[in-house]
N, C-alpha and C. Protein backbone atom coordinates (compact mmCIF):
# COMPACT_ATOMS: atom_id res chain seq x y z
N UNK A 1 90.08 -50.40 212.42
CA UNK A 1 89.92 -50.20 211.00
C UNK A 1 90.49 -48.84 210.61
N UNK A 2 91.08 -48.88 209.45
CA UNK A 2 92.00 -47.22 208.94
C UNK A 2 90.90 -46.95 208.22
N UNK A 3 91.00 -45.44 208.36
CA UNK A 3 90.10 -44.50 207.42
C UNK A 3 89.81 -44.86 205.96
N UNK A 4 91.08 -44.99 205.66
CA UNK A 4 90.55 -45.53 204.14
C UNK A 4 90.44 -47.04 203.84
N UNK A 5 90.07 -47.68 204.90
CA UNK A 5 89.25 -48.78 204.23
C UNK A 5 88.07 -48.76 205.02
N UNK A 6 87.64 -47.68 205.40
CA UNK A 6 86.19 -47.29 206.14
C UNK A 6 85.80 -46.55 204.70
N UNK A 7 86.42 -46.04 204.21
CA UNK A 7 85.74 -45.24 202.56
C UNK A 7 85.81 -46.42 201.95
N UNK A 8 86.42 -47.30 201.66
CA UNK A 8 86.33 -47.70 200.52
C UNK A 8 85.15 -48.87 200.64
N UNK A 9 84.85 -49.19 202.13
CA UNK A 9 83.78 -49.96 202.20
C UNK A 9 82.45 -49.33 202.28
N UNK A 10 82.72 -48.10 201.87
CA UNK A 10 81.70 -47.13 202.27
C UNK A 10 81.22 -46.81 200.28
N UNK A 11 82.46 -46.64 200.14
CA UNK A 11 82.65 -45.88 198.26
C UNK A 11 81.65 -47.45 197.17
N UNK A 12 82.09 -48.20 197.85
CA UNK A 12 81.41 -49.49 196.80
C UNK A 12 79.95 -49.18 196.91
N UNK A 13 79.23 -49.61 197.96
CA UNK A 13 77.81 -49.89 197.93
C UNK A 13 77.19 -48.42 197.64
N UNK A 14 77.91 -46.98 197.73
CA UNK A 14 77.28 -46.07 197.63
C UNK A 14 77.15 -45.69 195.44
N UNK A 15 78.23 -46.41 195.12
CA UNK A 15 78.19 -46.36 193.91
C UNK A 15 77.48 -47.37 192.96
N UNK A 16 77.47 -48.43 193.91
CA UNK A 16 76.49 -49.52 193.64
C UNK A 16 74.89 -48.89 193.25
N UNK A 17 74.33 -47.92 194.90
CA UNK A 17 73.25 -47.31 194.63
C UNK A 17 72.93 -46.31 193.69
N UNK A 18 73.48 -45.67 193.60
CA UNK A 18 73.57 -44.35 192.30
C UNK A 18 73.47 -45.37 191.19
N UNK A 19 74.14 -45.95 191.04
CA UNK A 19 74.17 -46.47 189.73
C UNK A 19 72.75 -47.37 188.89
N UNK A 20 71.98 -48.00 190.65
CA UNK A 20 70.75 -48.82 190.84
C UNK A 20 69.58 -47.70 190.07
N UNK A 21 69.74 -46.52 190.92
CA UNK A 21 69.09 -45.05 190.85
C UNK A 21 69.06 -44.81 189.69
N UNK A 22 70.41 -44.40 188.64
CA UNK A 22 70.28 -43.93 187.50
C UNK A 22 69.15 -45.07 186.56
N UNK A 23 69.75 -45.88 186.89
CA UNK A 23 69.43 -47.31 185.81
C UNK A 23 67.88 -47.17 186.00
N UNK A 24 66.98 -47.50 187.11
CA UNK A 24 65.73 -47.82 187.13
C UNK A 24 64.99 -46.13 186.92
N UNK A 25 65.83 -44.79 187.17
CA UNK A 25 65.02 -43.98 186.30
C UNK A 25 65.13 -43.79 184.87
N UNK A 26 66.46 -44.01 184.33
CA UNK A 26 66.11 -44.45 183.00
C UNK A 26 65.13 -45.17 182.37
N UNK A 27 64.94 -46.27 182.77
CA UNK A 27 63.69 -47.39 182.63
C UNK A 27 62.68 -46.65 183.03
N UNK A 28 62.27 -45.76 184.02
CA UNK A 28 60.95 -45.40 184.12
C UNK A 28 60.52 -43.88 182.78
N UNK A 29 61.82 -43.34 182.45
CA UNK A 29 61.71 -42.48 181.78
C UNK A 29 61.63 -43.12 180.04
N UNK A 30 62.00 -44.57 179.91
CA UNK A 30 61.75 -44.85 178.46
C UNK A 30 60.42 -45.23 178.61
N UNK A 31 59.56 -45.82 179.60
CA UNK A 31 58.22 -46.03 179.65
C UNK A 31 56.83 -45.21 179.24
N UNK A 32 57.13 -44.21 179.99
CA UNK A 32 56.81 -42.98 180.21
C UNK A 32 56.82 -42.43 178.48
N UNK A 33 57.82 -41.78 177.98
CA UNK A 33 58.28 -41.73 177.07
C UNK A 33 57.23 -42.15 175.78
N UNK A 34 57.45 -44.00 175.57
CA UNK A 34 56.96 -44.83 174.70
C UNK A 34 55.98 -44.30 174.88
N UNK A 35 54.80 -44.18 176.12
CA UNK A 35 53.45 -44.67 175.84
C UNK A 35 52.97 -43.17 175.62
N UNK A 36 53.68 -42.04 175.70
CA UNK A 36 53.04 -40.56 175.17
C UNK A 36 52.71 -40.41 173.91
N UNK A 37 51.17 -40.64 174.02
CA UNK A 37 50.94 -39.66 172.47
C UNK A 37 51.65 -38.75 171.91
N UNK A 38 51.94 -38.64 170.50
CA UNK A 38 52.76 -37.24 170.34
C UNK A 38 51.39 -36.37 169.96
N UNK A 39 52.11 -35.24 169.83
CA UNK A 39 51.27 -33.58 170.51
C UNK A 39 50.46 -33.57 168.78
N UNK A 40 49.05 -33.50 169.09
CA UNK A 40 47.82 -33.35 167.62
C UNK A 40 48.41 -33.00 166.08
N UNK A 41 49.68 -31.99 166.32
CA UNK A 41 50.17 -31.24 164.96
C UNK A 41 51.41 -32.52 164.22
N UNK A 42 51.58 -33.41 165.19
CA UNK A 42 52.22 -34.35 164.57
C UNK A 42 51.49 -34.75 163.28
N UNK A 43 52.12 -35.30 162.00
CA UNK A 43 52.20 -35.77 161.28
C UNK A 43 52.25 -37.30 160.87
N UNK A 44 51.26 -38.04 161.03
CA UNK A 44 51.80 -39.61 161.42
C UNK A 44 51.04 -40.47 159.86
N UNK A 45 51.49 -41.25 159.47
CA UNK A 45 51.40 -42.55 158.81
C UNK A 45 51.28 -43.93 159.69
N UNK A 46 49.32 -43.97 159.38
CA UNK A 46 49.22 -45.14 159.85
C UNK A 46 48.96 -46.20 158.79
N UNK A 47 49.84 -47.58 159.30
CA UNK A 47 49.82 -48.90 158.36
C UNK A 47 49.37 -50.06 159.19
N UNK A 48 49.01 -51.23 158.36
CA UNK A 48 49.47 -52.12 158.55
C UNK A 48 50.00 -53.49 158.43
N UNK A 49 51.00 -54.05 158.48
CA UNK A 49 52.02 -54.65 158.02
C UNK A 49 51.57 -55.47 157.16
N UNK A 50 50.10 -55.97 157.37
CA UNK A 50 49.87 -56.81 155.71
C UNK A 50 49.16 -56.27 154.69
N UNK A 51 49.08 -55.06 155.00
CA UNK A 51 47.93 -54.33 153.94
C UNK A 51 48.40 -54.18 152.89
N UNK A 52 47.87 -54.12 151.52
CA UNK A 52 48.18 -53.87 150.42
C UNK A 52 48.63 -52.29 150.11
N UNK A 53 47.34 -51.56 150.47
CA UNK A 53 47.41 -50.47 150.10
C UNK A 53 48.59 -49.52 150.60
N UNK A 54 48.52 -50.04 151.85
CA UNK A 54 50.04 -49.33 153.27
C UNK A 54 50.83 -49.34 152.43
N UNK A 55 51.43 -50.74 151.43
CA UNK A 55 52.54 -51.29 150.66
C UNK A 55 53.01 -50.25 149.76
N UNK A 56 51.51 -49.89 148.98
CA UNK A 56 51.77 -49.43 147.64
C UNK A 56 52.60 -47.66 148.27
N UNK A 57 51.95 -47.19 149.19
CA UNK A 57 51.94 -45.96 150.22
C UNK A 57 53.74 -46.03 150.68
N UNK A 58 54.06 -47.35 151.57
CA UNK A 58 55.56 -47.28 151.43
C UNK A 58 56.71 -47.34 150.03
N UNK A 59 55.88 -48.07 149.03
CA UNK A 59 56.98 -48.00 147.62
C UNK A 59 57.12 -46.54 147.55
N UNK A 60 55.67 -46.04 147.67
CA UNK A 60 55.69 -44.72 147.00
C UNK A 60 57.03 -43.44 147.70
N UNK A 61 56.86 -44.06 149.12
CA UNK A 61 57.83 -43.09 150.46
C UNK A 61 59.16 -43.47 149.48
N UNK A 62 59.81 -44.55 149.17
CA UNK A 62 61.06 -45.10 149.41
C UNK A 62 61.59 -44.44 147.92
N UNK A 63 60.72 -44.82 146.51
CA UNK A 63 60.88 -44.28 145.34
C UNK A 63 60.80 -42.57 145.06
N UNK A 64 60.51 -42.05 146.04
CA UNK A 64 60.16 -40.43 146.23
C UNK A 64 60.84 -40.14 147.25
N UNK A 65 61.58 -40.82 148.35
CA UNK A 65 62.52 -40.17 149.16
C UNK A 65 61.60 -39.38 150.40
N UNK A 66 60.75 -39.92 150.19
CA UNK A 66 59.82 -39.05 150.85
C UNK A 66 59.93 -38.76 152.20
N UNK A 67 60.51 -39.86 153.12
CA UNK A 67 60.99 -39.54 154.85
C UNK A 67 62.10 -38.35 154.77
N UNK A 68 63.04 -38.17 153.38
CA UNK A 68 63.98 -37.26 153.91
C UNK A 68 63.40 -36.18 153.70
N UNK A 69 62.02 -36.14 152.98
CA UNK A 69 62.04 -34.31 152.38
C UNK A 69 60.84 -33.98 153.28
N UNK A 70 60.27 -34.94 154.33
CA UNK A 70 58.87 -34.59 155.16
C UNK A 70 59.49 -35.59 156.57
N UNK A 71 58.63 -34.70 157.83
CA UNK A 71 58.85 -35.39 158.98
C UNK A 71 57.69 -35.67 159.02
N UNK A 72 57.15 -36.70 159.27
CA UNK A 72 56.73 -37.35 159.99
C UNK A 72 56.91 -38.82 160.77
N UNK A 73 55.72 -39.40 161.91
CA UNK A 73 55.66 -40.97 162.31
C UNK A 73 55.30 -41.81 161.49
N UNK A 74 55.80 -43.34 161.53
CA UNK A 74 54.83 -44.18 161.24
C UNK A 74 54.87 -45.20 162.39
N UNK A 75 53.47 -45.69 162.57
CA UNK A 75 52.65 -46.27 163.02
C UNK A 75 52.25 -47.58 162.84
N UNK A 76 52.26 -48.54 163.33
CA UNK A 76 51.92 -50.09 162.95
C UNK A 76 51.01 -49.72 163.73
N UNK A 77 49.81 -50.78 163.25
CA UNK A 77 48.28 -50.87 163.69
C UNK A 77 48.19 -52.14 164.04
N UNK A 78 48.35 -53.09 163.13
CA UNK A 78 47.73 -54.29 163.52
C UNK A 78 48.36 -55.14 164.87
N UNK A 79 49.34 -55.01 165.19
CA UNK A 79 50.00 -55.71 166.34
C UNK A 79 50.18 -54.78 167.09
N UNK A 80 49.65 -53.20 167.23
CA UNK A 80 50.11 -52.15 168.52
C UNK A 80 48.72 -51.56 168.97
N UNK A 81 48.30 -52.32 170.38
CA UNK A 81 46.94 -51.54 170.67
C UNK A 81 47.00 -50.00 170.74
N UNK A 82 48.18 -49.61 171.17
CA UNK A 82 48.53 -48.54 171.39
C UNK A 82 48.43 -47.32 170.11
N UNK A 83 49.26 -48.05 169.25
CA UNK A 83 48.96 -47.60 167.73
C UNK A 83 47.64 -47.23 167.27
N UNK A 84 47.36 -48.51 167.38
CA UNK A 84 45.44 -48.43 166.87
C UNK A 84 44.57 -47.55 167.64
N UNK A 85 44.80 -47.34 168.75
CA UNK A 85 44.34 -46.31 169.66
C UNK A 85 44.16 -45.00 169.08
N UNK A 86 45.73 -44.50 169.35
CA UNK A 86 45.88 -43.10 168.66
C UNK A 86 45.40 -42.92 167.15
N UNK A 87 45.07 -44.09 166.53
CA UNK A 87 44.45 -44.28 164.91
C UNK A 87 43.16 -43.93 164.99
N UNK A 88 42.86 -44.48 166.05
CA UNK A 88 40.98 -44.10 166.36
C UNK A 88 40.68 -42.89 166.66
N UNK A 89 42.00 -42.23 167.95
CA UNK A 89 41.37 -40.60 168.23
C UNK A 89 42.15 -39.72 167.12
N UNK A 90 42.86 -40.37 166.66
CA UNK A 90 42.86 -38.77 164.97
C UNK A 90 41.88 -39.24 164.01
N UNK A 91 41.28 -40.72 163.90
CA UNK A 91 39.89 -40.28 163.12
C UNK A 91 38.67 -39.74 164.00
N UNK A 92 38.94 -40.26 165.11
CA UNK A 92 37.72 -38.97 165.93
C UNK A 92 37.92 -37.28 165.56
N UNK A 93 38.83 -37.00 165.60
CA UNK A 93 39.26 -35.70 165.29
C UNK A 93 38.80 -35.41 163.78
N UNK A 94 38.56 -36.29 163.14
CA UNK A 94 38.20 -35.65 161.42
C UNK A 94 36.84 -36.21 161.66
N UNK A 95 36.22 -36.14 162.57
CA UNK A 95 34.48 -36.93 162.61
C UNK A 95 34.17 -38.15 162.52
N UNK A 96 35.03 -39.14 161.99
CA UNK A 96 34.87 -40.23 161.83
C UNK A 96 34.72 -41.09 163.03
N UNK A 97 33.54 -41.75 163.20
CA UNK A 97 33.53 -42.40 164.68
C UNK A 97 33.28 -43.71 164.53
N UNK A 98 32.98 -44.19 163.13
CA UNK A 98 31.99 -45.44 163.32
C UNK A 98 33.64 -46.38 162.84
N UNK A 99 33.59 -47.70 163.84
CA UNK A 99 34.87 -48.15 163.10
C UNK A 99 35.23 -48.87 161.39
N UNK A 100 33.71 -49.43 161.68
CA UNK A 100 33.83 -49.92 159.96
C UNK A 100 33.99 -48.49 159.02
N UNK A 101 34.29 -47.40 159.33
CA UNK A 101 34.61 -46.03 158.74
C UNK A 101 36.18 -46.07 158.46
N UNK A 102 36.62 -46.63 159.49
CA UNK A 102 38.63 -46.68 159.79
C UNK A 102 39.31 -47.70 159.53
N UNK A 103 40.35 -47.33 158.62
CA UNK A 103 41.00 -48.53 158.09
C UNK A 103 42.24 -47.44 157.95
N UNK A 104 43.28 -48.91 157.18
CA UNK A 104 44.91 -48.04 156.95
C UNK A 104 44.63 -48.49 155.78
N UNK A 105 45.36 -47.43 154.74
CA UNK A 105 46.36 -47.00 155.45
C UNK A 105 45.53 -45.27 155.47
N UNK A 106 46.10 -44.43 156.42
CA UNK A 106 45.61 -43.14 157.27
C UNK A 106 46.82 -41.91 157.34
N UNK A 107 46.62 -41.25 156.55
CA UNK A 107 48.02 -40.31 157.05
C UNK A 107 47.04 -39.30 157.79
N UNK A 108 47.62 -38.72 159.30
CA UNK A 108 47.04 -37.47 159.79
C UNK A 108 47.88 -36.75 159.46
N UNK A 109 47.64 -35.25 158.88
CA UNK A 109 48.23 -34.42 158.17
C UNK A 109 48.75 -33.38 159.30
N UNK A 110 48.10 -33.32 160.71
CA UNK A 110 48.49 -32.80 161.35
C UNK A 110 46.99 -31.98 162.07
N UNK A 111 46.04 -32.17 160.82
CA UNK A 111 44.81 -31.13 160.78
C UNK A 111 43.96 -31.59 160.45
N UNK A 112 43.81 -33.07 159.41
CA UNK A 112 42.86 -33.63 158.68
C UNK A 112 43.48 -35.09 158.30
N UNK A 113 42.27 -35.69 157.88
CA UNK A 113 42.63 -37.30 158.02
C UNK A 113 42.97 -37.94 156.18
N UNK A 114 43.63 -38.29 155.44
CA UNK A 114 43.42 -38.99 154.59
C UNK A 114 43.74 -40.44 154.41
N UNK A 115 42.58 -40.80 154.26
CA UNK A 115 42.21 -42.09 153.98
C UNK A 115 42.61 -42.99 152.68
N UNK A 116 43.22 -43.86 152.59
CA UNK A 116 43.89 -44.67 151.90
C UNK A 116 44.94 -44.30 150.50
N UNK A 117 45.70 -45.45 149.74
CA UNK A 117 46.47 -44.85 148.95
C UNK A 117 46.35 -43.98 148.15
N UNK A 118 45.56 -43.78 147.51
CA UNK A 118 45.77 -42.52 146.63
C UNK A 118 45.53 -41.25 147.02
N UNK A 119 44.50 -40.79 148.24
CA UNK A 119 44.41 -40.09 148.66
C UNK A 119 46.13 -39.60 149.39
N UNK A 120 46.73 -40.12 149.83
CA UNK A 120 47.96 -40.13 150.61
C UNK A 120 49.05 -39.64 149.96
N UNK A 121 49.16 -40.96 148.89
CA UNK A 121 50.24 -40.61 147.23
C UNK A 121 49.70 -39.19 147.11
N UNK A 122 48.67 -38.80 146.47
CA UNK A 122 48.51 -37.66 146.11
C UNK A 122 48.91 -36.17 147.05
N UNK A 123 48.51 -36.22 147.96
CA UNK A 123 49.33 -35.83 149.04
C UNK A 123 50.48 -35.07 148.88
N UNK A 124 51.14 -35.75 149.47
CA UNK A 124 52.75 -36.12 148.92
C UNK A 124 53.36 -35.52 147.49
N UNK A 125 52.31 -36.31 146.41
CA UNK A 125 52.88 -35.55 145.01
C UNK A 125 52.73 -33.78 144.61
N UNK A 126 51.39 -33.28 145.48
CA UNK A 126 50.97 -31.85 145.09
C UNK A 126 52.12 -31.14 145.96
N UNK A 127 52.71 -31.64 147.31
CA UNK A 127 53.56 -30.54 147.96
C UNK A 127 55.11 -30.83 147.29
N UNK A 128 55.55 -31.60 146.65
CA UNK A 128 57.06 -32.44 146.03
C UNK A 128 56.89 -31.80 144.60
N UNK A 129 55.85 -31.12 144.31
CA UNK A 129 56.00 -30.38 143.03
C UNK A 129 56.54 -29.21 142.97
N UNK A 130 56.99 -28.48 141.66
CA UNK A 130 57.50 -26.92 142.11
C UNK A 130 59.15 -26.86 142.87
């Protein structure tokens, strides 16, 4: 056998593996990733997808522009245990423990909890003033 077809039978399967390597830590790093809480000072909007009030809360985002002039998440509740999770420990964080207490729609401000549309709209309208 010549040298270079000792590499090149050598060059396939080694690029084969690297490539196996990159791929399945990617996948372990979007996992990882997804299921991290983001850090308490986040800003999140929790909804959910059939609620009324969430609704009135997104017209209000879309007619006010409101994702471009504020960062924050939003959050689906009703189909993400995961969601609803982190919904429960930022109302633990404002005292709220009992669940018939927690509902969407929920913006965490980063520091404090407000509870449904108008509380939220309003929000929104006192810092978009000026």
């Amino acid at each position: 056998m010549s040298g270079s077809s000792m590499q090149k039978n050598f060059l396939f399967p080694t690029i084969i593996v690297i490539t196996v390597v990159a791929l399945l830590a990617g996948f372990v790093y979007l996992i990882k990733t997804k299921n991290t809480p983001p850090p308490d000072n986040t800003m999140i909007f929790f909804y959910g997808d059939t609620c009324p009030h969430c609704l009135k809360v997104e017209e209000f985002f879309v007619e006010n522009k409101t994702e471009e002039k504020f960062s924050f998440e939003k959050r689906e509740v009703y189909n993400s245990t995961i969601n609803a999770k982190l919904m429960t420990d930022r109302y633990k964080k404002c005292g709220i423990t009992e669940p018939k207490d927690m509902g969407v729609p929920l913006f965490w401000t980063g520091t404090e909890c407000l509870q449904g549309d108008v509380d939220i709209i309003n929000y929104f309208e006192t810092r978009s003033e000026g």
